[in-house]
N, C-alpha and C. Protein backbone atom coordinates (compact mmCIF):
# COMPACT_ATOMS: atom_id res chain seq x y z
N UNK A 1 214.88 -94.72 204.11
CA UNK A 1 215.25 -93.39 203.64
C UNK A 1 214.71 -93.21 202.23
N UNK A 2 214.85 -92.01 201.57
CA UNK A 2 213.86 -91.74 200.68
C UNK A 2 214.87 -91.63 199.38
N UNK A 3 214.30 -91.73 198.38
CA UNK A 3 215.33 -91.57 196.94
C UNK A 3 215.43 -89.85 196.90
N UNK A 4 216.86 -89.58 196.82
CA UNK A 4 217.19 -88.38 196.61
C UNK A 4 216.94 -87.89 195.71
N UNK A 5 215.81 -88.43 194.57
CA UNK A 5 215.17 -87.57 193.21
C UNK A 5 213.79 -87.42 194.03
N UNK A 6 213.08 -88.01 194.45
CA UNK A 6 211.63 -87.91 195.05
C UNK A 6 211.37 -88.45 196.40
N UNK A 7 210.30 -87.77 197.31
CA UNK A 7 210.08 -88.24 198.39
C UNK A 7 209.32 -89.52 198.27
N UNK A 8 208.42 -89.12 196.94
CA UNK A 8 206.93 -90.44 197.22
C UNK A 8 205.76 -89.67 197.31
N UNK A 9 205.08 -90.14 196.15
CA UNK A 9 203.38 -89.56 196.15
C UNK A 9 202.82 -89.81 197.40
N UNK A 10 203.36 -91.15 198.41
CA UNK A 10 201.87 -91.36 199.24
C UNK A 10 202.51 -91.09 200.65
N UNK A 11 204.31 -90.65 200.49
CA UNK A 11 204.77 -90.24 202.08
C UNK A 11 204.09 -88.31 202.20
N UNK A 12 204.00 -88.15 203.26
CA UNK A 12 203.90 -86.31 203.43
C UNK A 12 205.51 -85.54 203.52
N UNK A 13 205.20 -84.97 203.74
CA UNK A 13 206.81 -84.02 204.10
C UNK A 13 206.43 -82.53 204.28
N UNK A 14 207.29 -81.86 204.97
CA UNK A 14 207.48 -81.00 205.51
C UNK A 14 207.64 -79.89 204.25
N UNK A 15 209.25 -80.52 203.13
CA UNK A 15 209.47 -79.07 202.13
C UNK A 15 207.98 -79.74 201.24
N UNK A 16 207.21 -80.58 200.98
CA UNK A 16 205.82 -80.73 200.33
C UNK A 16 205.05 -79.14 200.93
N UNK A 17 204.92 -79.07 202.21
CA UNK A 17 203.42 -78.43 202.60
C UNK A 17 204.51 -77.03 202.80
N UNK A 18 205.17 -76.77 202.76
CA UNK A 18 206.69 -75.48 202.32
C UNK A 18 206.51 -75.11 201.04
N UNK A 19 206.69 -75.79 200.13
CA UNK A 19 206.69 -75.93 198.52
C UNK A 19 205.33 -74.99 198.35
N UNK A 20 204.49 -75.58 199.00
CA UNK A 20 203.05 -75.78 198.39
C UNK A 20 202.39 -74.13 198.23
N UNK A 21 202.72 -74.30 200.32
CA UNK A 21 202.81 -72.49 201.01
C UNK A 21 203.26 -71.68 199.79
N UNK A 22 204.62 -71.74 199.47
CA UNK A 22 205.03 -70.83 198.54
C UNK A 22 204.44 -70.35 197.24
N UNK A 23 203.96 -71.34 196.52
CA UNK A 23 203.42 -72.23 195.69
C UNK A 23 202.20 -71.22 195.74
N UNK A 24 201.32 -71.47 196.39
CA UNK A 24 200.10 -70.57 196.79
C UNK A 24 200.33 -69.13 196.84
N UNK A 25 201.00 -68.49 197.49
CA UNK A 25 201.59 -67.41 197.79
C UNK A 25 202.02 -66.62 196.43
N UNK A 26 202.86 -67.52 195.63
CA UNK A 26 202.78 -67.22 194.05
C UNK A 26 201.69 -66.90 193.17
N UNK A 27 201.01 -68.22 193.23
CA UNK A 27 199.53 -67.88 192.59
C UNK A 27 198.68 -66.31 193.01
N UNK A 28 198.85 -66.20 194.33
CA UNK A 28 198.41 -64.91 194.46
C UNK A 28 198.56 -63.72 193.90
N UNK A 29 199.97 -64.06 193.84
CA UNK A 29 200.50 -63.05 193.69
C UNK A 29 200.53 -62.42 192.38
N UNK A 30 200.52 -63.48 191.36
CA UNK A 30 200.52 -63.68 189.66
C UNK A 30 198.87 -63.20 189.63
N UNK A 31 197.80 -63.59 190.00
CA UNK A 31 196.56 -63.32 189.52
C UNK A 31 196.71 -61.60 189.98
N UNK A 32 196.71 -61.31 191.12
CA UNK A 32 196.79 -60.05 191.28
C UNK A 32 197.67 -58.83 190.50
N UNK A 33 198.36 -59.60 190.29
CA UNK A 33 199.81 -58.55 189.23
C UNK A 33 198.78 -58.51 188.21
N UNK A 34 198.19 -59.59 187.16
CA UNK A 34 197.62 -59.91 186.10
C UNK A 34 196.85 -59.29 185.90
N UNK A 35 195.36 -58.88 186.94
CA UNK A 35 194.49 -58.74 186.76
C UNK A 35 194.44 -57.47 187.13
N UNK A 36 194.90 -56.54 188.14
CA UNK A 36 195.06 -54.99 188.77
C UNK A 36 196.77 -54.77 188.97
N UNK A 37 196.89 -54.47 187.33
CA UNK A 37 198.66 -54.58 187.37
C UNK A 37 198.63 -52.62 187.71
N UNK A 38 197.66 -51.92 187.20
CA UNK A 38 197.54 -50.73 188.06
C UNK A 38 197.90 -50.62 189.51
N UNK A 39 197.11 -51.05 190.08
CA UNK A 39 197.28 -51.04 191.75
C UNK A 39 198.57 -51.50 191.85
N UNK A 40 199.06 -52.17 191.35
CA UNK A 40 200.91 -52.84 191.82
C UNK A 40 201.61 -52.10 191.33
N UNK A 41 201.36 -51.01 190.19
CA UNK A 41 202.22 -50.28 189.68
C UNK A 41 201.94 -48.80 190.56
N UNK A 42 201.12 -48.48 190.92
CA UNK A 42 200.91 -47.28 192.32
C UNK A 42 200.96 -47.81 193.61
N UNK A 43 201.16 -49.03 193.83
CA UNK A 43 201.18 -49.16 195.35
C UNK A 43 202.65 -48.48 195.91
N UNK A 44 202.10 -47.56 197.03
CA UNK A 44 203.56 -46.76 197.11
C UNK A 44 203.98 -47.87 198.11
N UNK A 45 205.67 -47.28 198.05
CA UNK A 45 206.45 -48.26 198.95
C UNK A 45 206.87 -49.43 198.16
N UNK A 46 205.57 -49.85 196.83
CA UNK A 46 206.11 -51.28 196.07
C UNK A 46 207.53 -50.76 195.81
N UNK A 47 208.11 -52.59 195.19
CA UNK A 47 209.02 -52.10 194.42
C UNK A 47 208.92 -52.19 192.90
N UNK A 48 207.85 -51.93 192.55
CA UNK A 48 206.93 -51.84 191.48
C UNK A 48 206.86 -50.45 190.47
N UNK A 49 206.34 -49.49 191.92
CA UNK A 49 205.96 -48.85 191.47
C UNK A 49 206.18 -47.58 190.32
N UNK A 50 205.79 -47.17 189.58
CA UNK A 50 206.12 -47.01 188.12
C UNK A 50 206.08 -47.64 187.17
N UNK A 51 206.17 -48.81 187.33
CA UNK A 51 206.64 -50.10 186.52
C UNK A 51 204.97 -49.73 185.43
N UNK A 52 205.66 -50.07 184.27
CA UNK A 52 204.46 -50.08 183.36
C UNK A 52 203.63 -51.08 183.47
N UNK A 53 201.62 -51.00 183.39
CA UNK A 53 200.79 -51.69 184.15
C UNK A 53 201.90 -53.20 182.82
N UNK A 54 201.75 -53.47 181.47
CA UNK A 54 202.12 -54.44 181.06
C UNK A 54 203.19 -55.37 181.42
N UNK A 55 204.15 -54.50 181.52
CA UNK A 55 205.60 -55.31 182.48
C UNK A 55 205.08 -56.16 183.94
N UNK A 56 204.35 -55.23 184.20
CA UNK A 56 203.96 -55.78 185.90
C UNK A 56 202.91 -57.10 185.30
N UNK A 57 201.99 -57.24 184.50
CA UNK A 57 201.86 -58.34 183.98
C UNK A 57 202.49 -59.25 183.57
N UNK A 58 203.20 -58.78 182.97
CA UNK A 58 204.49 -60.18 182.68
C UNK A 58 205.24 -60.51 183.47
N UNK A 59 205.65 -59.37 184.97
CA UNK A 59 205.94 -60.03 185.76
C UNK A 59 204.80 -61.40 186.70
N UNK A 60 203.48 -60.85 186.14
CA UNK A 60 202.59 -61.66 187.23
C UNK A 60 202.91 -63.07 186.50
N UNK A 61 202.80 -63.25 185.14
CA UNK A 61 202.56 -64.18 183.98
C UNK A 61 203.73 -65.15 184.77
N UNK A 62 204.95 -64.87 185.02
CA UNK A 62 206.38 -65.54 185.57
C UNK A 62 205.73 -65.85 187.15
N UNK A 63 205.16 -65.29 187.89
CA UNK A 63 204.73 -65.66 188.92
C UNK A 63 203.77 -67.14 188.81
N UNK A 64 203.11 -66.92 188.20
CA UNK A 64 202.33 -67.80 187.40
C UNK A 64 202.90 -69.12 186.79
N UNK A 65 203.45 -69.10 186.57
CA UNK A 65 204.50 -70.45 186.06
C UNK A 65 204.84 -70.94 187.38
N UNK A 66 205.97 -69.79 187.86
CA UNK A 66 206.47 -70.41 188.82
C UNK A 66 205.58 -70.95 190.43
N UNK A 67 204.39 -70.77 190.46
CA UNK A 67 203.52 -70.83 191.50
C UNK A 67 203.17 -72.04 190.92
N UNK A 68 202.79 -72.57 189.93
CA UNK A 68 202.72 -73.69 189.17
C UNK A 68 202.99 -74.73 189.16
N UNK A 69 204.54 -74.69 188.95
CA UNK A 69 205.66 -75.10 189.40
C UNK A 69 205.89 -75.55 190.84
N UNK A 70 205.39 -74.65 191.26
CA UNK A 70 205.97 -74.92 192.66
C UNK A 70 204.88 -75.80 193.19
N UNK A 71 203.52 -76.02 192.79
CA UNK A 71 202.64 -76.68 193.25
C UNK A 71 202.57 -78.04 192.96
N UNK A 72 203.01 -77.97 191.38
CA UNK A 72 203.32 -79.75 191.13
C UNK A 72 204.37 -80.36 191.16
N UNK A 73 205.30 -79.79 191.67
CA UNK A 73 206.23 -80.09 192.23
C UNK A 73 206.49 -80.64 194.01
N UNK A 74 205.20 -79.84 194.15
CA UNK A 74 204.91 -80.15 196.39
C UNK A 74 203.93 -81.65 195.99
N UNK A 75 203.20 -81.51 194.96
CA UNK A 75 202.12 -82.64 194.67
C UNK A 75 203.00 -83.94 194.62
N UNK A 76 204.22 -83.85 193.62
CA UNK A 76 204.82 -85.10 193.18
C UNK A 76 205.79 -84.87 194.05
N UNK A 77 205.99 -84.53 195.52
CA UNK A 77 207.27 -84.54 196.33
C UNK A 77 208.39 -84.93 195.26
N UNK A 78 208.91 -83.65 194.14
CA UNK A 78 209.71 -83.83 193.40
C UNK A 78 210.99 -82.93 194.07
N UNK A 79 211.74 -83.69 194.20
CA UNK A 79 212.99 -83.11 195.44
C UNK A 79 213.76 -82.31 194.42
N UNK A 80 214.33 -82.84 192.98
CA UNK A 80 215.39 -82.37 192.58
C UNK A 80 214.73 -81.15 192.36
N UNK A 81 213.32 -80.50 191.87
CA UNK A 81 212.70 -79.21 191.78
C UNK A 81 212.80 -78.39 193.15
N UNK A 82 212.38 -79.30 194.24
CA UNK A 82 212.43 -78.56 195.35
C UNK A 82 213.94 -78.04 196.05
N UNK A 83 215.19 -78.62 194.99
CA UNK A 83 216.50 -78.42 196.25
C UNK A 83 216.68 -77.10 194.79
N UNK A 84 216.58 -77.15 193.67
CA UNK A 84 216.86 -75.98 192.73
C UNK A 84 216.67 -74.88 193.30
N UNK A 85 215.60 -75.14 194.12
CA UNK A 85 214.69 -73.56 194.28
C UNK A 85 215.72 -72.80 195.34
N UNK A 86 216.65 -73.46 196.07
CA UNK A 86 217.17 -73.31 197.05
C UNK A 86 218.44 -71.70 196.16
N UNK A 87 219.27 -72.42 195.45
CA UNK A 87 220.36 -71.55 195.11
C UNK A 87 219.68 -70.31 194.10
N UNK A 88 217.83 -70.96 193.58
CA UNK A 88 217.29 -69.97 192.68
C UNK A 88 217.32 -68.45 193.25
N UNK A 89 216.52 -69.26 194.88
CA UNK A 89 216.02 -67.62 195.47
C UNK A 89 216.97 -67.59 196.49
N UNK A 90 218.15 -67.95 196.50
CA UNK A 90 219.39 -67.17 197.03
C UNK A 90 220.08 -65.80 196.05
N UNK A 91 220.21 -66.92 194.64
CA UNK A 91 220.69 -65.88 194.09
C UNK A 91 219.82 -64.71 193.13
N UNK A 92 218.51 -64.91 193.53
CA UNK A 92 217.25 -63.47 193.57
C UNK A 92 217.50 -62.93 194.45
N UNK A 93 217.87 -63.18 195.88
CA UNK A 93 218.01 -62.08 196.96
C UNK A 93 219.30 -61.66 196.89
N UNK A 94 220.50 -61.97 196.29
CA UNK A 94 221.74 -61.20 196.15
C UNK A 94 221.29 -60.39 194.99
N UNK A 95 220.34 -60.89 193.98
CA UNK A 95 220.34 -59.40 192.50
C UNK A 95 219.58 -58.49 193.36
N UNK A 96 218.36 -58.89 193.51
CA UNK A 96 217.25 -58.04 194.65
C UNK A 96 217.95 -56.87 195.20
N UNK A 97 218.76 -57.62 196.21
CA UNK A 97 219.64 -56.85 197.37
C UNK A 97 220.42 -55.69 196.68
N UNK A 98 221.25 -56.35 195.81
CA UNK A 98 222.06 -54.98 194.95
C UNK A 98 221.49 -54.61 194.32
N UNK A 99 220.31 -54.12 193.87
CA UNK A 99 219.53 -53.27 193.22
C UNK A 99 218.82 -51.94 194.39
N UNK A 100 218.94 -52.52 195.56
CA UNK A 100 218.90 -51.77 196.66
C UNK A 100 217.23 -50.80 196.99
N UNK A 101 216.80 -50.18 197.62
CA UNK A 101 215.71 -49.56 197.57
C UNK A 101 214.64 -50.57 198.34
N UNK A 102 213.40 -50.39 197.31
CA UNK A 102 212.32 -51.41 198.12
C UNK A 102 212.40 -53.04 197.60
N UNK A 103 213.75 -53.19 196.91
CA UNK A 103 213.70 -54.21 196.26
C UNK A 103 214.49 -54.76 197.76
N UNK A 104 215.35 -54.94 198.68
CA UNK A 104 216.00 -55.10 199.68
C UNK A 104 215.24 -56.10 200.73
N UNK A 105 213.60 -55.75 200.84
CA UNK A 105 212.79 -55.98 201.40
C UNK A 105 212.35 -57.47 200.56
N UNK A 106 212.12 -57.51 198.99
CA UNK A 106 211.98 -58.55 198.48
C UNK A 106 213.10 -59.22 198.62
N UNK A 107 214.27 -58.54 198.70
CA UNK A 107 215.69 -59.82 198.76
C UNK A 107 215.36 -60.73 200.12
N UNK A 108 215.00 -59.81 201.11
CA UNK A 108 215.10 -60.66 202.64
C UNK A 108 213.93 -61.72 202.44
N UNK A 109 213.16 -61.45 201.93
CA UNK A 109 211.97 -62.52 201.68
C UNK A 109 212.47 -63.83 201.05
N UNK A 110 212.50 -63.29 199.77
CA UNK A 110 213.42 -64.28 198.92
C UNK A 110 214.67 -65.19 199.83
N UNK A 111 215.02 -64.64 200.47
CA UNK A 111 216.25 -65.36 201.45
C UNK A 111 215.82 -66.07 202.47
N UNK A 112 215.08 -65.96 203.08
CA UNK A 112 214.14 -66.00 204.07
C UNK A 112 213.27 -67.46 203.42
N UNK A 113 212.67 -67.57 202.64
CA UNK A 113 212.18 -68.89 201.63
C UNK A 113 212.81 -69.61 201.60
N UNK A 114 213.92 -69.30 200.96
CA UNK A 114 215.56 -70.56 200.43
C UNK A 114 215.46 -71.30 202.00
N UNK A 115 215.45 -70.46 203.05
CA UNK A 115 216.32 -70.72 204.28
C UNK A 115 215.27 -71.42 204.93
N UNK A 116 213.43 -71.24 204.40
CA UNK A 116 212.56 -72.12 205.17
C UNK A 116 212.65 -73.73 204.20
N UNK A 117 212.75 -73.32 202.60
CA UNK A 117 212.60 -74.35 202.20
C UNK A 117 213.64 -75.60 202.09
N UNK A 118 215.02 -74.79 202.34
CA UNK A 118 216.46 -75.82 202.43
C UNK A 118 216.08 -76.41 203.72
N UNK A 119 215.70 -75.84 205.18
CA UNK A 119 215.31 -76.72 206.63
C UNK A 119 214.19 -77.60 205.87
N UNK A 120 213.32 -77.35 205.21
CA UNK A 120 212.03 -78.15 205.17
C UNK A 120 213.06 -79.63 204.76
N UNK A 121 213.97 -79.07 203.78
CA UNK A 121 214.32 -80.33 202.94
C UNK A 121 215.30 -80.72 203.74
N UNK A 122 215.85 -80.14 204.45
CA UNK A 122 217.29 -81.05 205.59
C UNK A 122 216.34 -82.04 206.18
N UNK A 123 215.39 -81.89 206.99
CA UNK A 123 214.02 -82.37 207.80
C UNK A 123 213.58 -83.32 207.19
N UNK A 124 213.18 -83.59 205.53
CA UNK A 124 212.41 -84.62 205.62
C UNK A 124 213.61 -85.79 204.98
N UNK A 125 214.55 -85.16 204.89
CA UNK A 125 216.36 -86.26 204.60
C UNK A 125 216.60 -86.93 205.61
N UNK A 126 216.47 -86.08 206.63
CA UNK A 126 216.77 -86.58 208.16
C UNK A 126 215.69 -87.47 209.06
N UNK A 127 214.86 -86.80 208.79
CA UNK A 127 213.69 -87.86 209.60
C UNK A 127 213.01 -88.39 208.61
């Protein structure tokens, strides 16, 4: 069984290539905010939109960290980073959620993550 701070640089795992997904998904998401924070601030339907192009940069800038984060963290199967993330983006999809609108849609996402990345991590505890 594995130390409940780390899986192990040279085992694989499941919340690793979970982490990573997300991880990536971030990065995207941060360069794009960063670089055409216009387009994210008119994309209708966002929950963006209006948002001043600079804010929406600093939101990308936080994407950016945290995509970061989330990558060297899947690299060094660092568990105690990977079980944080769990109550992080639970309790983003309860602020999300009560803010209500197109933000509702980011809460279910956000919830939806916690709930792939807590199985990833039950999974590689268990097997």
């Amino acid at each position: 069984m594995s130390s409940p701070t780390t899986i192990g640089l040279r085992m694989g795992g499941v919340s690793s290539t979970v982490f990573a997904t997300q991880g990536v998904f971030l990065l995207g998401n941060a360069f794009y905010s960063i670089l055409y924070p216009s387009s994210v601030a008119t994309f209708e339907g966002s929950s963006l939109t209006g948002t001043p192009e600079g804010a929406v940069q600093c939101i990308g800038l936080t994407s950016l960290a945290l995509g970061t984060y989330y990558l060297i963290s899947s690299y060094q199967r660092h568990t105690a980073i990977m079980v944080s993330s769990v109550p992080s983006r639970l309790l983003a999809a309860w602020v999300m959620h009560r803010n209500g609108g197109n933000w509702t849609r980011v809460a279910g996402f956000e919830a939806a993550m916690a709930v792939v990345a807590g199985a990833a991590l039950i999974w590689d505890w268990y097997v």
